[in-house]
C-alpha atoms as a PDB file:
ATOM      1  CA  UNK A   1      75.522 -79.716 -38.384  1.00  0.00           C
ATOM      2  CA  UNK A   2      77.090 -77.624 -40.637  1.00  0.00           C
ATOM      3  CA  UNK A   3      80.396 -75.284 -39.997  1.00  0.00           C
ATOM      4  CA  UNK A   4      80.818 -71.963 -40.902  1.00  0.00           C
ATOM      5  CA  UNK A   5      85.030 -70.736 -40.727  1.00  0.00           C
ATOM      6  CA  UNK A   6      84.318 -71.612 -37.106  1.00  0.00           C
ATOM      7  CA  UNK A   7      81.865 -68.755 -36.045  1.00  0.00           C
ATOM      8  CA  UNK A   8      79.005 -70.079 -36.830  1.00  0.00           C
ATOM      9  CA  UNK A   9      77.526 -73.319 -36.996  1.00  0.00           C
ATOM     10  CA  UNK A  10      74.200 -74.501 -37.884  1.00  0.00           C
ATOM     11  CA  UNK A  11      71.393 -77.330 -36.822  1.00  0.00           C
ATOM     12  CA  UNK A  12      67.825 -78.331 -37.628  1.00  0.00           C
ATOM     13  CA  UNK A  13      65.645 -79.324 -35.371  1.00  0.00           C
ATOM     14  CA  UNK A  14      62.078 -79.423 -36.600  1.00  0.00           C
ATOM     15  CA  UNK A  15      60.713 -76.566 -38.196  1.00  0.00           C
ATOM     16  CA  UNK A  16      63.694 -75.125 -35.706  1.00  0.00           C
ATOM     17  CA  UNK A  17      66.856 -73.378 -36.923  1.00  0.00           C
ATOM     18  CA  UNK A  18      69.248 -73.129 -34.021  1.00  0.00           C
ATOM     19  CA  UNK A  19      72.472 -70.693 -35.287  1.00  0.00           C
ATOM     20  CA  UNK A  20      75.280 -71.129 -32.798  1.00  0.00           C
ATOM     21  CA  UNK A  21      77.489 -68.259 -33.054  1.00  0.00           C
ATOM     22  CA  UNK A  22      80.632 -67.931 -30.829  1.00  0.00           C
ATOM     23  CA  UNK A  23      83.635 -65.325 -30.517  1.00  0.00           C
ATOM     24  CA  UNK A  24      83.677 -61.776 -31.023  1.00  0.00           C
ATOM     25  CA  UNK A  25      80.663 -59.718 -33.615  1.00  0.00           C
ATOM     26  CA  UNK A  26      82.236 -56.567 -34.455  1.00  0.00           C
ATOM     27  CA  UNK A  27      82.073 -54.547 -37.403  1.00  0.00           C
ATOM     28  CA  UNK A  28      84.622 -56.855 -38.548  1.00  0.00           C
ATOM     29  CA  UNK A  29      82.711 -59.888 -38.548  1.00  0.00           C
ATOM     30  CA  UNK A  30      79.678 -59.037 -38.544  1.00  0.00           C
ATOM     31  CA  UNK A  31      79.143 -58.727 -41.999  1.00  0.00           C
ATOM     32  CA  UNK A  32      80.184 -62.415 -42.621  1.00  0.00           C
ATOM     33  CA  UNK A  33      78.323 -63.124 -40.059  1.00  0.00           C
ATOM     34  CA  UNK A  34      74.889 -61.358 -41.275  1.00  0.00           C
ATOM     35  CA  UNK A  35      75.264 -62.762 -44.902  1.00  0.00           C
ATOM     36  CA  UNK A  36      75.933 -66.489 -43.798  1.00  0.00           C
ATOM     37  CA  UNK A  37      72.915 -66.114 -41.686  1.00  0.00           C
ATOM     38  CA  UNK A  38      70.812 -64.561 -44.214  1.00  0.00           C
ATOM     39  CA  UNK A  39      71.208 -67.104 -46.698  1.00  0.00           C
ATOM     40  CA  UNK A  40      70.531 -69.614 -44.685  1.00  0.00           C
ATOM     41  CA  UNK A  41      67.316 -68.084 -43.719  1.00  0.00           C
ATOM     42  CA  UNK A  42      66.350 -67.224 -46.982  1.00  0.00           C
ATOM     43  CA  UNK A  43      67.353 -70.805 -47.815  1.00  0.00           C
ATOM     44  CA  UNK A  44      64.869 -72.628 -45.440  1.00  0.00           C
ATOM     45  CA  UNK A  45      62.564 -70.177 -43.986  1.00  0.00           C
ATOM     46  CA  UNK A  46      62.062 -72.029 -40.407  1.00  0.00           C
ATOM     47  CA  UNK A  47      59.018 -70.984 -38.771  1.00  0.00           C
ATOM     48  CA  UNK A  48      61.823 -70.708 -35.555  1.00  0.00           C
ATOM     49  CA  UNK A  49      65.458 -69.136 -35.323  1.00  0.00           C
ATOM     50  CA  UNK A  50      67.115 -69.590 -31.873  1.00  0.00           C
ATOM     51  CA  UNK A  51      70.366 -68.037 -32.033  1.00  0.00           C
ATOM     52  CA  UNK A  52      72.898 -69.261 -29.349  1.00  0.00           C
ATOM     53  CA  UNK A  53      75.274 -66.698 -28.097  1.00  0.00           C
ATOM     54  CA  UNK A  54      76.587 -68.189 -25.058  1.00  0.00           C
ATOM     55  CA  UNK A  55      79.827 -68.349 -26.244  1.00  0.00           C
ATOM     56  CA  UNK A  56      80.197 -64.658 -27.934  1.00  0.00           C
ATOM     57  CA  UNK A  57      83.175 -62.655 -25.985  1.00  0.00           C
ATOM     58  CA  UNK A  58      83.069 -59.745 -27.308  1.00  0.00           C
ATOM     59  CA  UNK A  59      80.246 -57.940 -28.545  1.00  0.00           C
ATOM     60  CA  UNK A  60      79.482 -54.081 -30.048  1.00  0.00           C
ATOM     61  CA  UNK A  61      76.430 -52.487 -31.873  1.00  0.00           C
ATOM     62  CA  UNK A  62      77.136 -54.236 -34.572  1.00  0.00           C
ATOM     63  CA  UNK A  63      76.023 -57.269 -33.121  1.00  0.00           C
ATOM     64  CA  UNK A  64      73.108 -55.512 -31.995  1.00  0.00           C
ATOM     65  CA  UNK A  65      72.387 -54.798 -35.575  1.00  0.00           C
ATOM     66  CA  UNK A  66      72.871 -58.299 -36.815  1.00  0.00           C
ATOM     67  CA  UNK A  67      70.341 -59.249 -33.709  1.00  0.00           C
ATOM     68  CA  UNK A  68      67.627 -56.939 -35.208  1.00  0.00           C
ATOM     69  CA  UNK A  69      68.347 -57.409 -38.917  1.00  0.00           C
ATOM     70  CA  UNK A  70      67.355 -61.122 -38.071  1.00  0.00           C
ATOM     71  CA  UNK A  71      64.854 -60.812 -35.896  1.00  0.00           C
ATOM     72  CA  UNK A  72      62.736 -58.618 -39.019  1.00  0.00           C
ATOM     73  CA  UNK A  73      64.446 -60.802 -41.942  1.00  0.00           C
ATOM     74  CA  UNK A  74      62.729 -64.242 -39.644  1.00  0.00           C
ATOM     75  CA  UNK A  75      59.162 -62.130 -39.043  1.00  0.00           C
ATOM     76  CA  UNK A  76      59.059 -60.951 -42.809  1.00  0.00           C
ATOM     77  CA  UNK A  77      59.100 -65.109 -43.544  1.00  0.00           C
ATOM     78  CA  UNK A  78      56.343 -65.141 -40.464  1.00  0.00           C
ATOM     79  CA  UNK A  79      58.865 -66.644 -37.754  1.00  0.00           C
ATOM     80  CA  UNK A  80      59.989 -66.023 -34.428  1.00  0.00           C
ATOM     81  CA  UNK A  81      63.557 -65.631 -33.432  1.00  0.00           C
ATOM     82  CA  UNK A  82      64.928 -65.349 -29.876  1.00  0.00           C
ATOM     83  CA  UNK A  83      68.289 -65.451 -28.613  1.00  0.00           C
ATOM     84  CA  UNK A  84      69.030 -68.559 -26.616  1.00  0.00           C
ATOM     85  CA  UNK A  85      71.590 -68.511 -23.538  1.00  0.00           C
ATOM     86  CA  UNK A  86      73.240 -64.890 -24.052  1.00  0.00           C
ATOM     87  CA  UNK A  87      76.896 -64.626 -22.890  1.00  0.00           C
ATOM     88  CA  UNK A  88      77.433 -62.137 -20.097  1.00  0.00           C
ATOM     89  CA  UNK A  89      79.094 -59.640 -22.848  1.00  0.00           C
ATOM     90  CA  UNK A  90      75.815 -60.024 -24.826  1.00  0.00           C
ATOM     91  CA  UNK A  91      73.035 -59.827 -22.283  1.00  0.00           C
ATOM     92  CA  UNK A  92      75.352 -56.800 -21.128  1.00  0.00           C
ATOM     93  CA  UNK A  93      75.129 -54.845 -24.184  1.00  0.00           C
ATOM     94  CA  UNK A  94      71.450 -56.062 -24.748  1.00  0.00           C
ATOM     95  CA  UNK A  95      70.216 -54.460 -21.602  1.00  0.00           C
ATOM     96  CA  UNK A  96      72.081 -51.301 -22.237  1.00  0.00           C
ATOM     97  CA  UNK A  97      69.966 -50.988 -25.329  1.00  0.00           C
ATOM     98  CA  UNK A  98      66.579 -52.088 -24.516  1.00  0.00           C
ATOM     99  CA  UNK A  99      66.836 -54.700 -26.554  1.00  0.00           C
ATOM    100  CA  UNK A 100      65.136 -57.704 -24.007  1.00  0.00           C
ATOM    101  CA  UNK A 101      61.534 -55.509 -24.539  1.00  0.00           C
ATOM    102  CA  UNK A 102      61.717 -56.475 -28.221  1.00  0.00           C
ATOM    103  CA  UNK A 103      63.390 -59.610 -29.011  1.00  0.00           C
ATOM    104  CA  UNK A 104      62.539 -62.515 -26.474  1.00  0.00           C
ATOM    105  CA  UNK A 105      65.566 -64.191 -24.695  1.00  0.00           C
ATOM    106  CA  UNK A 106      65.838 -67.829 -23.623  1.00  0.00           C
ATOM    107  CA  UNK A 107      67.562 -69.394 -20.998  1.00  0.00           C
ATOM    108  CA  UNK A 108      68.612 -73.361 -20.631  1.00  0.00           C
ATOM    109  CA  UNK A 109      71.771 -73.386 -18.820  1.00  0.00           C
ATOM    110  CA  UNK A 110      72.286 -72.617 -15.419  1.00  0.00           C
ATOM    111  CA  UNK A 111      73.052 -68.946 -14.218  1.00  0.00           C
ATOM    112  CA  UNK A 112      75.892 -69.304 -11.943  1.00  0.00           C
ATOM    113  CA  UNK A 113      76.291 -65.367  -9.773  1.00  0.00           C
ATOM    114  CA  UNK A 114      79.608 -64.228  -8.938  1.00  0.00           C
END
């Protein structure tokens, strides 16, 4: 696993690339973000990208952004990328924008309702 200043680490699995990001993606850090990301993309070109949001506080448009910018940088390489246990901030935020009908959303850990 490799670290990235915290926010983002990285794992192979397979022909898998799960991208654990956690904190906030603003416009702040989303650029970092977006570029670590991308070059690790470009880098290996998994046929899969599963990025894990579950622990992402705080998110804006931004991260919406960085969502779709990855989802078409993964299909131009002809891979799939779905987000993987959304944090209640992101699924929030994801809903408000449609965003479920496009880019597929996976869930592993339990859902516990308030």
């Amino acid at each position: 696993m490799i670290h990235n200043g915290g926010q983002v680490t990285y794992e192979n699995k397979g022909d898998t690339l799960l991208i654990r990001v956690r904190g906030e993606i603003d416009h702040h850090s989303a650029a970092t973000v977006r570029k670590s990301i991308d070059d690790r993309i470009v880098a290996e070109r998994p046929e899969r990208v599963l990025l894990e949001l579950s622990a992402v506080d705080f998110m804006d448009s931004s991260g919406l952004g960085l969502i779709m910018g990855r989802f078409a940088l993964v299909k131009q390489y002809c891979g799939t990328l779905a987000v993987l246990d959304p944090s209640p901030a992101v699924i929030k935020i994801m809903k408000l924008a449609g965003m479920e009908r496009m880019v597929s959303v996976l869930r592993t850990k339990s859902k516990i309702e308030g």
